[in-house]
PDB file of N, CA and C in Angstrom:
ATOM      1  N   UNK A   1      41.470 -14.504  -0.144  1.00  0.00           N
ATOM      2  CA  UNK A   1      41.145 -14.229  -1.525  1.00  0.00           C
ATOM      3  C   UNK A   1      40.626 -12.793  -1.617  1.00  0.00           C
ATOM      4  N   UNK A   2      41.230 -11.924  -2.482  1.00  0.00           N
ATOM      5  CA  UNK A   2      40.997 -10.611  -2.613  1.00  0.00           C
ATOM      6  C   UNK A   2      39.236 -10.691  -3.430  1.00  0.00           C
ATOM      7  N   UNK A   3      38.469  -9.626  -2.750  1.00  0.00           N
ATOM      8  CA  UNK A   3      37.453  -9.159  -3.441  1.00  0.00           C
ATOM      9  C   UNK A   3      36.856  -9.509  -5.098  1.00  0.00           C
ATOM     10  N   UNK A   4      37.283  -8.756  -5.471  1.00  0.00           N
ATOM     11  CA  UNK A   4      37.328  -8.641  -7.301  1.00  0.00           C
ATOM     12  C   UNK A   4      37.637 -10.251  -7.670  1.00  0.00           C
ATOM     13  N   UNK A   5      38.201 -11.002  -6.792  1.00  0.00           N
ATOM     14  CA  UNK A   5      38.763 -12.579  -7.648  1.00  0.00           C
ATOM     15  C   UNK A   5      37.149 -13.364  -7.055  1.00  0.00           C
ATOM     16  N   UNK A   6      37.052 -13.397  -5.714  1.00  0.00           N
ATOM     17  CA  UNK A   6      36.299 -13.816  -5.087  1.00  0.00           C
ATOM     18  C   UNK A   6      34.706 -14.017  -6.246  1.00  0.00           C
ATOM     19  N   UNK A   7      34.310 -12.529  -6.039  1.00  0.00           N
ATOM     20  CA  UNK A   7      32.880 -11.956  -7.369  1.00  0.00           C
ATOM     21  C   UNK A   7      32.944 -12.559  -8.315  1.00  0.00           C
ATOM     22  N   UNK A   8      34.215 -12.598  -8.867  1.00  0.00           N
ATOM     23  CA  UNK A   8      34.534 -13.039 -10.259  1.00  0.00           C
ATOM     24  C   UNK A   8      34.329 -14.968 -10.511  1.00  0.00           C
ATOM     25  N   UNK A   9      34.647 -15.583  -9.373  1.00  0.00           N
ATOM     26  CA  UNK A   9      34.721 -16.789  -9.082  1.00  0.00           C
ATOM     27  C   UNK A   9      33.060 -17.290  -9.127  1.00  0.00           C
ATOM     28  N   UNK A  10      32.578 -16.194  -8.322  1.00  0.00           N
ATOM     29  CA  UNK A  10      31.010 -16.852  -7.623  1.00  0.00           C
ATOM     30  C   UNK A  10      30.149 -16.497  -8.727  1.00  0.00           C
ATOM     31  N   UNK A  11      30.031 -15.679  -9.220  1.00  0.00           N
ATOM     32  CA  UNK A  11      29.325 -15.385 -10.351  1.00  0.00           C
ATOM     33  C   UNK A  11      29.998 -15.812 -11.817  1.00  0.00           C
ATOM     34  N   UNK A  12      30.771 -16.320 -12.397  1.00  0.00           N
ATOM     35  CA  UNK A  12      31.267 -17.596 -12.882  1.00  0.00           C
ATOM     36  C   UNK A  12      30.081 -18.578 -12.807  1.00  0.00           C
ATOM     37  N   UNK A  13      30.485 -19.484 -11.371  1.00  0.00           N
ATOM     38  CA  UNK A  13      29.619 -20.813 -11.075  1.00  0.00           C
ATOM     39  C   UNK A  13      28.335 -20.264 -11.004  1.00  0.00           C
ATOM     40  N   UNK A  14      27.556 -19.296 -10.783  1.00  0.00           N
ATOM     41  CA  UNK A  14      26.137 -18.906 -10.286  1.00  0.00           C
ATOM     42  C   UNK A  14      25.713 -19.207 -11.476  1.00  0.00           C
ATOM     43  N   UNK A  15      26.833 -18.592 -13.318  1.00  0.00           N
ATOM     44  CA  UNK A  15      25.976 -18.968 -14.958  1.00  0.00           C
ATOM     45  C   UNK A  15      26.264 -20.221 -14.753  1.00  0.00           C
ATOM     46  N   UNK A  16      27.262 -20.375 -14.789  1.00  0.00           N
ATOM     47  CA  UNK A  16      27.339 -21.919 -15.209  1.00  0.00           C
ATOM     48  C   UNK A  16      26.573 -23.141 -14.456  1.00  0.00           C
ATOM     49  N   UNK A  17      26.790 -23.322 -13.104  1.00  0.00           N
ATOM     50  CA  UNK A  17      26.110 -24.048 -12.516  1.00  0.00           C
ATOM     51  C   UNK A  17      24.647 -24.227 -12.134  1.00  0.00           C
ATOM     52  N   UNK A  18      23.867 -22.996 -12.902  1.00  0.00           N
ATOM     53  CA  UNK A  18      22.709 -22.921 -11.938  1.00  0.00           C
ATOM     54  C   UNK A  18      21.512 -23.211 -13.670  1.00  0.00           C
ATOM     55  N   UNK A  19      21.757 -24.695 -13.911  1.00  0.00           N
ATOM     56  CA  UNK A  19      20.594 -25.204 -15.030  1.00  0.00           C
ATOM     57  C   UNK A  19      19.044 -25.632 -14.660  1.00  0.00           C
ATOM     58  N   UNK A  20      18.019 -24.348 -14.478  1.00  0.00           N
ATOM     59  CA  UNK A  20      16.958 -24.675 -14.182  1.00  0.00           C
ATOM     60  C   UNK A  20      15.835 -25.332 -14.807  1.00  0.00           C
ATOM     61  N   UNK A  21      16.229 -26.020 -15.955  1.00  0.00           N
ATOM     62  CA  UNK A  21      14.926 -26.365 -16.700  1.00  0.00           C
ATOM     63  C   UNK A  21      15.047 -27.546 -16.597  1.00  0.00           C
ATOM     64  N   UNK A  22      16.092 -28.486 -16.080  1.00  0.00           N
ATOM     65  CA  UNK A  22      15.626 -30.242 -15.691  1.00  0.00           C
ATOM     66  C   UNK A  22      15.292 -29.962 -14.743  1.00  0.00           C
ATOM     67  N   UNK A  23      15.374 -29.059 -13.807  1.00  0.00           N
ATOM     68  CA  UNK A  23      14.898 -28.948 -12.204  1.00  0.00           C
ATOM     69  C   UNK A  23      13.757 -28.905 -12.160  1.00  0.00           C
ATOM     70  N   UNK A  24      13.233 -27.639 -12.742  1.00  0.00           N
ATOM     71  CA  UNK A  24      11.698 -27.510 -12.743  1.00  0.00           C
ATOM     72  C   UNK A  24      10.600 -28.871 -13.811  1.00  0.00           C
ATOM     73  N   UNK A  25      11.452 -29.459 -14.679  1.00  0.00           N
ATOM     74  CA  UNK A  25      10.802 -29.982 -15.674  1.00  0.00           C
ATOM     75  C   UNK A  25      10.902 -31.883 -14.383  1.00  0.00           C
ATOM     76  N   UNK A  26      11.598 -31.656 -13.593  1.00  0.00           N
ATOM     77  CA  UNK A  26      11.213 -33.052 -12.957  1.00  0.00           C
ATOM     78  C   UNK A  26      10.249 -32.419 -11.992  1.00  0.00           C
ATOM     79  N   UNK A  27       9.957 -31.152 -11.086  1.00  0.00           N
ATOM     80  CA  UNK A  27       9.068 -30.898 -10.218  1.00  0.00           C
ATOM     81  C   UNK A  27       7.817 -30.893 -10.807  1.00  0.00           C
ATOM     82  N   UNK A  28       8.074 -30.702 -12.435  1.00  0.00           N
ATOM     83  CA  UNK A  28       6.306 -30.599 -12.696  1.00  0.00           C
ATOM     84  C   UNK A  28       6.106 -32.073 -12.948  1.00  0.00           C
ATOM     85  N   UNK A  29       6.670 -33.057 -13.002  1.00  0.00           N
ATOM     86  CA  UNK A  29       6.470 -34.792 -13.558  1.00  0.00           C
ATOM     87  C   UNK A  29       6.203 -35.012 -12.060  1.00  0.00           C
ATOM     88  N   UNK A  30       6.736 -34.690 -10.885  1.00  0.00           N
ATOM     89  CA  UNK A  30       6.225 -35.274  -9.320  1.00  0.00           C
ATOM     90  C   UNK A  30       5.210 -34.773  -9.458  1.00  0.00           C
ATOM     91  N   UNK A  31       4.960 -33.476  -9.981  1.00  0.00           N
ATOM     92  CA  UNK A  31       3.495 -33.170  -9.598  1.00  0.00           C
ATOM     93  C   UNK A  31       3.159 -32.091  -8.752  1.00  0.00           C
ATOM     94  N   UNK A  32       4.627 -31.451  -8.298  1.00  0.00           N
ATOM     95  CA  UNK A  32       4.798 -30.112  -7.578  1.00  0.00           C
ATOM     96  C   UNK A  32       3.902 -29.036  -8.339  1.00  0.00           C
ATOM     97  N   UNK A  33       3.416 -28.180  -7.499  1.00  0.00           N
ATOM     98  CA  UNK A  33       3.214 -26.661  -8.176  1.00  0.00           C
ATOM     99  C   UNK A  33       3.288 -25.563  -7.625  1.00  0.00           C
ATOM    100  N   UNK A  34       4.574 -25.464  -6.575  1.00  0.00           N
ATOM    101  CA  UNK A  34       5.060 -24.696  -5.962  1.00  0.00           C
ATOM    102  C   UNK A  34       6.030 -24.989  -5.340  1.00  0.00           C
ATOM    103  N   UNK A  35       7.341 -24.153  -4.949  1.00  0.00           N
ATOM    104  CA  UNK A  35       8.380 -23.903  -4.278  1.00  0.00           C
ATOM    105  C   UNK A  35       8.503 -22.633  -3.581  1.00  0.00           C
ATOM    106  N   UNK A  36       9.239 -23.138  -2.345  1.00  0.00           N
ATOM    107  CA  UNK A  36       9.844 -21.714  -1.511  1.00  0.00           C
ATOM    108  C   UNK A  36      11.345 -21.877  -1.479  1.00  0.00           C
ATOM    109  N   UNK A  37      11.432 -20.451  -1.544  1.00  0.00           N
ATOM    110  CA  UNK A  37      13.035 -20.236  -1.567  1.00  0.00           C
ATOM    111  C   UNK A  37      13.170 -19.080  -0.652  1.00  0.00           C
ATOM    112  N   UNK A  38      13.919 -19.524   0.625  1.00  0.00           N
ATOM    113  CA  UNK A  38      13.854 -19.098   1.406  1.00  0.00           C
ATOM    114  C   UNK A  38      15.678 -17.725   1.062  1.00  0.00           C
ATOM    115  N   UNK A  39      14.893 -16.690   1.807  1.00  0.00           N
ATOM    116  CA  UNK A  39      16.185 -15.592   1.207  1.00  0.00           C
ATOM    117  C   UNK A  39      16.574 -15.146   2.825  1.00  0.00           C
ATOM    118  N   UNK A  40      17.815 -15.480   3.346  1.00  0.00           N
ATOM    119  CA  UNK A  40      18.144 -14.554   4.350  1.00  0.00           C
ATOM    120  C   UNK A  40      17.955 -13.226   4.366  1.00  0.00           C
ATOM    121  N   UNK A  41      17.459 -12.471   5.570  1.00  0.00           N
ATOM    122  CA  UNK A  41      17.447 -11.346   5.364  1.00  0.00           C
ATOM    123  C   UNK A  41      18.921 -10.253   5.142  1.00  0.00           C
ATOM    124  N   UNK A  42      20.006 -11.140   5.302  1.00  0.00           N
ATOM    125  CA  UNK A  42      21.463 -10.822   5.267  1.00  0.00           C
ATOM    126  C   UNK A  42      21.534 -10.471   3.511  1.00  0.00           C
ATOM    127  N   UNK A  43      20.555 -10.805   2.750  1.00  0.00           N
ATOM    128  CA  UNK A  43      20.562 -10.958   1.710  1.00  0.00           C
ATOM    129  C   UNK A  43      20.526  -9.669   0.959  1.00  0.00           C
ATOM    130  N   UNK A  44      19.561  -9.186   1.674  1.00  0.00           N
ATOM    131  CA  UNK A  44      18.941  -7.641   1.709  1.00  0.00           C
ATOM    132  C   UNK A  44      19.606  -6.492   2.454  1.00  0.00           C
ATOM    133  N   UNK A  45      20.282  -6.956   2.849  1.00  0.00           N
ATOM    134  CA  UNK A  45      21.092  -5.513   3.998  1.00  0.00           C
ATOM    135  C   UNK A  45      22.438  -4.730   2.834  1.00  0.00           C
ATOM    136  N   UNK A  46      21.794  -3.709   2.315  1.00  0.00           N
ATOM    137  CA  UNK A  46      22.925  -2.984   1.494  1.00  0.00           C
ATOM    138  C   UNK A  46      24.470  -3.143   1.927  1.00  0.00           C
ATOM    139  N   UNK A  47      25.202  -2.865   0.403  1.00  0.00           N
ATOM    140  CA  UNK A  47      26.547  -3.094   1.515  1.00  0.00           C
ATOM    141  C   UNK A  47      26.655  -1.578   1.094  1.00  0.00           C
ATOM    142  N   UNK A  48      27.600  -1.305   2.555  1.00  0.00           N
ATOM    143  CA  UNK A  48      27.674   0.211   2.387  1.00  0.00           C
ATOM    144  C   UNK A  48      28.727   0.833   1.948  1.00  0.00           C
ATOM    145  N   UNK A  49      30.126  -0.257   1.124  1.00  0.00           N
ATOM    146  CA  UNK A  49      31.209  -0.074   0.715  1.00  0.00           C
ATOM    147  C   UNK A  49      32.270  -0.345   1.928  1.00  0.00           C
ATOM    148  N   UNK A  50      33.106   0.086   1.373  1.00  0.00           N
ATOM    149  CA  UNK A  50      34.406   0.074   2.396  1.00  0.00           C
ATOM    150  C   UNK A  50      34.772  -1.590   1.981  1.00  0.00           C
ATOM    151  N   UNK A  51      35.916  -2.116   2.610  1.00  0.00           N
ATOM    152  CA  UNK A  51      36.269  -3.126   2.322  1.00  0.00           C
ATOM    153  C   UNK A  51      36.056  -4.585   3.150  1.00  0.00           C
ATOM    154  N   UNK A  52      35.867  -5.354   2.120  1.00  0.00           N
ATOM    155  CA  UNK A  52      34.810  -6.606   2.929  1.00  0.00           C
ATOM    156  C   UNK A  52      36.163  -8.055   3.163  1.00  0.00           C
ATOM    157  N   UNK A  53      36.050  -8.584   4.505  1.00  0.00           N
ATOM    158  CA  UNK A  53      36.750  -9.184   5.055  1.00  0.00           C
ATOM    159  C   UNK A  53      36.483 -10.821   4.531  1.00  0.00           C
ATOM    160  N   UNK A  54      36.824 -10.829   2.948  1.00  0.00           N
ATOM    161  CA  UNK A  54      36.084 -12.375   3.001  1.00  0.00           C
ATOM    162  C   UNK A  54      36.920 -13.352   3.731  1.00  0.00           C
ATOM    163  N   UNK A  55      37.970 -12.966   4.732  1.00  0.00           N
ATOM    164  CA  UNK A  55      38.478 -14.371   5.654  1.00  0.00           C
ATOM    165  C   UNK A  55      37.553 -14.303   6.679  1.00  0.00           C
ATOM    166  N   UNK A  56      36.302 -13.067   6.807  1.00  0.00           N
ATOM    167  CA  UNK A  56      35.771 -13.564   7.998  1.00  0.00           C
ATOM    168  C   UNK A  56      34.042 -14.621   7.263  1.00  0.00           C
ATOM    169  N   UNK A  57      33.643 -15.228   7.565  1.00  0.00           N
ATOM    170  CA  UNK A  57      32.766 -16.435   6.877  1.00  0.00           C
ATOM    171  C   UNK A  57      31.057 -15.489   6.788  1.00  0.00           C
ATOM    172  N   UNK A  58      30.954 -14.570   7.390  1.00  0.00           N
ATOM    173  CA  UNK A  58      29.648 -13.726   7.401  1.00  0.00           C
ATOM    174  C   UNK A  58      29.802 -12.915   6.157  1.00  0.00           C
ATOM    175  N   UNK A  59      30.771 -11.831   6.337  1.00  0.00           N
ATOM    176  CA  UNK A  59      31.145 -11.190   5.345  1.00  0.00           C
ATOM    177  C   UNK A  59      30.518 -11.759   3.870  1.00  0.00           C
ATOM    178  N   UNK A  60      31.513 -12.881   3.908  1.00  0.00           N
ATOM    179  CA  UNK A  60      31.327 -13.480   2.696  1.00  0.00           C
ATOM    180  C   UNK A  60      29.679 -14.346   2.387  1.00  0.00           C
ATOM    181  N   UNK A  61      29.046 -14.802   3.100  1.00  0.00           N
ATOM    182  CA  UNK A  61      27.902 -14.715   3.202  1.00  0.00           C
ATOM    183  C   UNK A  61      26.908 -13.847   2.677  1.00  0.00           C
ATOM    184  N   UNK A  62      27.274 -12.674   3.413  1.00  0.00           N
ATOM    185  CA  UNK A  62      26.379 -11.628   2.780  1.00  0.00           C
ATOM    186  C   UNK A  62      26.682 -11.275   1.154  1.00  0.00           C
ATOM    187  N   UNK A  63      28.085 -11.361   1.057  1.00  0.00           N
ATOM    188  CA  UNK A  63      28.107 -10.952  -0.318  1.00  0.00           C
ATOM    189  C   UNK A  63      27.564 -12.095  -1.374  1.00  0.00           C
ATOM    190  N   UNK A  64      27.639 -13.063  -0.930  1.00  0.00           N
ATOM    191  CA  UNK A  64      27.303 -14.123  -1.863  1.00  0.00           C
ATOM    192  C   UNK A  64      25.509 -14.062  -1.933  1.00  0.00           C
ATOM    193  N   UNK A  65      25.019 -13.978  -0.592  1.00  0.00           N
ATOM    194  CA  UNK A  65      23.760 -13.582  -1.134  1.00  0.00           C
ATOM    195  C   UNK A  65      23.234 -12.424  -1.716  1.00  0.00           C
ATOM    196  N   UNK A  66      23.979 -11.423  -1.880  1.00  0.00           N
ATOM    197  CA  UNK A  66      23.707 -10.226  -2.581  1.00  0.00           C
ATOM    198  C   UNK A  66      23.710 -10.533  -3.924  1.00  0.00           C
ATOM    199  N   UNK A  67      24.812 -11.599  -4.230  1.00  0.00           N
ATOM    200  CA  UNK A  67      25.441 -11.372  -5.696  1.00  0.00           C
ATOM    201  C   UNK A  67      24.315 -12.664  -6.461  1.00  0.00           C
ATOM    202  N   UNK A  68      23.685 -13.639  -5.251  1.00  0.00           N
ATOM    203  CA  UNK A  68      22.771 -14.374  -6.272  1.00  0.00           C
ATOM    204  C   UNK A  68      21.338 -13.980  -6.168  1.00  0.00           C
ATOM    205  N   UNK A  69      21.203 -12.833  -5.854  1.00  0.00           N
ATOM    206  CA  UNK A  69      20.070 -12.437  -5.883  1.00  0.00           C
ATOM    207  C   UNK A  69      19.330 -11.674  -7.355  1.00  0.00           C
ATOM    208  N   UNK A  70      20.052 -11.094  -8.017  1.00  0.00           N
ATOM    209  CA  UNK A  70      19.817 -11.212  -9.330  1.00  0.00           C
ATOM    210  C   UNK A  70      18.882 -12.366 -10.182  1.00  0.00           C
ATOM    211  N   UNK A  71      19.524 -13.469  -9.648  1.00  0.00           N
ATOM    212  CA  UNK A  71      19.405 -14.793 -10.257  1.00  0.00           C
ATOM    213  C   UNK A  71      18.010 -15.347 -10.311  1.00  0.00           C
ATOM    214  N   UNK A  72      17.354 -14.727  -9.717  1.00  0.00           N
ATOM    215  CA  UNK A  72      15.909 -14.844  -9.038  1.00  0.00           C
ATOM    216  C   UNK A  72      14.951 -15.060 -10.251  1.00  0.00           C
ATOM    217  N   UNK A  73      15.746 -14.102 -11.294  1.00  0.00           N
ATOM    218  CA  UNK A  73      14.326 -13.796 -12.457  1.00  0.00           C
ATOM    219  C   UNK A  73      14.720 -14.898 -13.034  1.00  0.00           C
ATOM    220  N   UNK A  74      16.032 -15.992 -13.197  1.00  0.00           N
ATOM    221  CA  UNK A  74      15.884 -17.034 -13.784  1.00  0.00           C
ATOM    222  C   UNK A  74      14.865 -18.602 -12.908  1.00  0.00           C
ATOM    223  N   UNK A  75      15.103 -18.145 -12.144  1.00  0.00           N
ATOM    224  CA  UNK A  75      13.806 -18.609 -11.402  1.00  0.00           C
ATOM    225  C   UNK A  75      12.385 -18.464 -11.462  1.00  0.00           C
ATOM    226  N   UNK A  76      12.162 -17.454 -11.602  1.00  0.00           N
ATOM    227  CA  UNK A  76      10.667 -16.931 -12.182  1.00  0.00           C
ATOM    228  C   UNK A  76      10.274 -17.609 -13.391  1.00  0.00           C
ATOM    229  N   UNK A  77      11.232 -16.999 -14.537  1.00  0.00           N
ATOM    230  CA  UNK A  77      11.017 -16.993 -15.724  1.00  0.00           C
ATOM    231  C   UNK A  77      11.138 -18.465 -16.156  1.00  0.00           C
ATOM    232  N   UNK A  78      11.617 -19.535 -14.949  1.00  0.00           N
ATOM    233  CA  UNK A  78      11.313 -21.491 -15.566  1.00  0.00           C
ATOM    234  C   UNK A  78      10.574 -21.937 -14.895  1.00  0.00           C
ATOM    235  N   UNK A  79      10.201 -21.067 -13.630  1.00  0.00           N
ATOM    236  CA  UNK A  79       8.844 -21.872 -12.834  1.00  0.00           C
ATOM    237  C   UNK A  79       7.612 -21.416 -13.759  1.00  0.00           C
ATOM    238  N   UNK A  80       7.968 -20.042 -14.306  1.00  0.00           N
ATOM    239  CA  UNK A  80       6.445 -19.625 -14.951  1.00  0.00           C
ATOM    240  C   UNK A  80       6.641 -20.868 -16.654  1.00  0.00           C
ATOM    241  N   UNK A  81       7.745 -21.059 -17.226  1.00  0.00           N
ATOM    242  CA  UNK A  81       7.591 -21.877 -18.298  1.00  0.00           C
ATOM    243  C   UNK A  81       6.358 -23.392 -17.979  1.00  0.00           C
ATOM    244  N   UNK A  82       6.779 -23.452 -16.685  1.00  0.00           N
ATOM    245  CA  UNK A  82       6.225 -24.927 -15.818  1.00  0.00           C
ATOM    246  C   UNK A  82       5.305 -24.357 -15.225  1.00  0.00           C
ATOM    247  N   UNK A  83       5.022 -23.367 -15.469  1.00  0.00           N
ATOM    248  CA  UNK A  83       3.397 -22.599 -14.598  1.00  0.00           C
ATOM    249  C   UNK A  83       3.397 -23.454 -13.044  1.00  0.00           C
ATOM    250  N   UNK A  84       5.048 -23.376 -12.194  1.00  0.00           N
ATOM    251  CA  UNK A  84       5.203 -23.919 -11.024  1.00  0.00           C
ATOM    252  C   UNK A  84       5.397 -22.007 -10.230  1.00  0.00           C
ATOM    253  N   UNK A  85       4.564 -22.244  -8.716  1.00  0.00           N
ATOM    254  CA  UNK A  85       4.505 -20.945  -8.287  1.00  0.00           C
ATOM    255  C   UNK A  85       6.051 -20.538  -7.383  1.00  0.00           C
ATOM    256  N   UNK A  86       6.052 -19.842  -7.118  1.00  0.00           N
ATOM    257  CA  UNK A  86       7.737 -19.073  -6.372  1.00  0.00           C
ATOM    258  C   UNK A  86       6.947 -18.323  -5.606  1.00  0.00           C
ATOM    259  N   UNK A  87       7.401 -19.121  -3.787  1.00  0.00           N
ATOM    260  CA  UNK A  87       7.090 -18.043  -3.044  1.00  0.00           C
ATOM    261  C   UNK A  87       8.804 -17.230  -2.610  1.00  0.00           C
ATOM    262  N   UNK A  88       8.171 -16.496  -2.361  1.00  0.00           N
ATOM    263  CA  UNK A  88      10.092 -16.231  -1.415  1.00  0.00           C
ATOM    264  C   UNK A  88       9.776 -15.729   0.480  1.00  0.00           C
ATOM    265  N   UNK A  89      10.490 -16.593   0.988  1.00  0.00           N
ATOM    266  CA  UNK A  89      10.103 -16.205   2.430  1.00  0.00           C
ATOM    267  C   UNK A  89      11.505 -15.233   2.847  1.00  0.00           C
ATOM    268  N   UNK A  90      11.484 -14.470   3.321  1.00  0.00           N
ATOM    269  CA  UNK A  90      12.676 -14.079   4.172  1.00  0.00           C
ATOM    270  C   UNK A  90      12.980 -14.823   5.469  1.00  0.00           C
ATOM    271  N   UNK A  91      13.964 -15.153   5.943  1.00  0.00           N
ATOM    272  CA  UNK A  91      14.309 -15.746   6.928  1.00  0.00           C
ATOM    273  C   UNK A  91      15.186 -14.744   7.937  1.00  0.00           C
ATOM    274  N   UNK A  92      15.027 -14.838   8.990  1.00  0.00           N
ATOM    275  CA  UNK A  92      15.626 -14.193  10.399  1.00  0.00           C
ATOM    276  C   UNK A  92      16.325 -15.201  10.908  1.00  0.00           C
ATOM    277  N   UNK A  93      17.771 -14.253  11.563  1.00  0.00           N
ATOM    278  CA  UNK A  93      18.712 -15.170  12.050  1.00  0.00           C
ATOM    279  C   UNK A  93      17.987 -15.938  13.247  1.00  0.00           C
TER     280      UNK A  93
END
Protein backbone atom coordinates (compact mmCIF):
# COMPACT_ATOMS: atom_id res chain seq x y z
CA UNK A 1 0.00 0.00 0.00
CA UNK A 2 1.49 3.26 -1.21
CA UNK A 3 2.13 6.02 1.49
CA UNK A 4 -0.47 8.84 0.84
CA UNK A 5 -3.39 5.82 0.74
CA UNK A 6 -1.98 4.21 3.83
CA UNK A 7 -2.21 8.12 6.06
CA UNK A 8 -5.27 8.60 4.43
CA UNK A 9 -6.78 5.19 5.66
CA UNK A 10 -5.34 5.52 9.37
CA UNK A 11 -6.32 8.84 10.04
CA UNK A 12 -9.86 8.21 8.56
CA UNK A 13 -10.37 5.41 11.43
CA UNK A 14 -8.21 7.46 14.17
CA UNK A 15 -11.80 10.40 13.63
CA UNK A 16 -14.01 8.02 13.28
CA UNK A 17 -13.19 5.28 15.54
CA UNK A 18 -11.70 6.88 18.43
CA UNK A 19 -15.31 7.97 20.67
CA UNK A 20 -13.97 9.07 24.02
CA UNK A 21 -16.77 10.18 26.08
CA UNK A 22 -18.54 6.60 26.85
CA UNK A 23 -14.98 5.57 27.64
CA UNK A 24 -14.16 8.02 30.07
CA UNK A 25 -17.89 8.45 31.27
CA UNK A 26 -17.81 4.46 32.31
CA UNK A 27 -14.14 4.99 34.02
CA UNK A 28 -15.57 7.72 36.12
CA UNK A 29 -18.92 5.28 37.20
CA UNK A 30 -15.97 2.37 38.24
CA UNK A 31 -14.57 4.96 40.06
CA UNK A 32 -11.20 5.37 38.15
CA UNK A 33 -9.30 8.71 38.41
CA UNK A 34 -6.54 8.05 36.39
CA UNK A 35 -5.07 6.39 33.29
CA UNK A 36 -1.70 5.67 31.63
CA UNK A 37 -1.12 5.62 28.17
CA UNK A 38 1.80 4.27 27.49
CA UNK A 39 3.66 6.03 24.14
CA UNK A 40 6.53 4.10 22.46
CA UNK A 41 9.42 5.94 22.21
CA UNK A 42 9.29 4.97 18.28
CA UNK A 43 6.57 7.42 18.62
CA UNK A 44 8.84 10.29 19.04
CA UNK A 45 11.74 9.59 16.69
CA UNK A 46 11.26 12.29 13.77
CA UNK A 47 10.85 10.94 10.44
CA UNK A 48 13.52 12.30 8.44
CA UNK A 49 11.71 11.92 4.98
CA UNK A 50 12.78 9.86 2.21
CA UNK A 51 10.50 7.03 1.51
CA UNK A 52 8.88 4.73 4.10
CA UNK A 53 8.67 0.92 3.46
CA UNK A 54 5.13 0.22 4.81
CA UNK A 55 5.65 -3.67 3.64
CA UNK A 56 8.22 -3.64 6.26
CA UNK A 57 5.83 -3.89 9.83
CA UNK A 58 8.26 -1.24 11.93
CA UNK A 59 8.16 1.29 9.39
CA UNK A 60 4.66 1.29 9.56
CA UNK A 61 4.59 1.31 13.23
CA UNK A 62 6.39 4.25 13.58
CA UNK A 63 4.29 6.07 11.27
CA UNK A 64 1.16 5.10 12.82
CA UNK A 65 2.41 6.26 16.06
CA UNK A 66 3.45 9.52 14.79
CA UNK A 67 0.17 10.07 13.07
CA UNK A 68 -1.92 9.27 16.45
CA UNK A 69 -0.13 11.32 18.39
CA UNK A 70 -1.95 14.42 17.70
CA UNK A 71 -4.90 12.65 19.11
CA UNK A 72 -3.66 13.07 22.57
CA UNK A 73 -5.45 16.49 23.18
CA UNK A 74 -8.68 14.52 22.58
CA UNK A 75 -7.67 12.65 25.40
CA UNK A 76 -6.88 15.40 27.66
CA UNK A 77 -9.66 17.46 26.81
CA UNK A 78 -12.44 14.12 28.03
CA UNK A 79 -10.36 13.00 30.88
CA UNK A 80 -10.31 16.73 32.05
CA UNK A 81 -14.41 16.86 31.20
CA UNK A 82 -14.33 13.66 33.86
CA UNK A 83 -11.64 15.50 35.92
CA UNK A 84 -9.92 11.71 35.22
CA UNK A 85 -5.87 12.31 35.32
CA UNK A 86 -3.53 11.29 31.99
CA UNK A 87 -0.26 10.15 32.77
CA UNK A 88 1.84 9.34 29.62
CA UNK A 89 4.80 6.95 30.20
CA UNK A 90 7.23 6.44 27.37
CA UNK A 91 8.11 2.99 26.82
CA UNK A 92 11.63 1.43 25.62
CA UNK A 93 11.96 -1.36 23.31
Amino acid sequence: MEEKIFQTKYKKNLKEWIDLDPVFSRLKALGINAVRIPIPVEALIPHTGGKIDYSDEYHMMIMCYQDAIPYLHKVYEMASKYRIAVYLAITLP
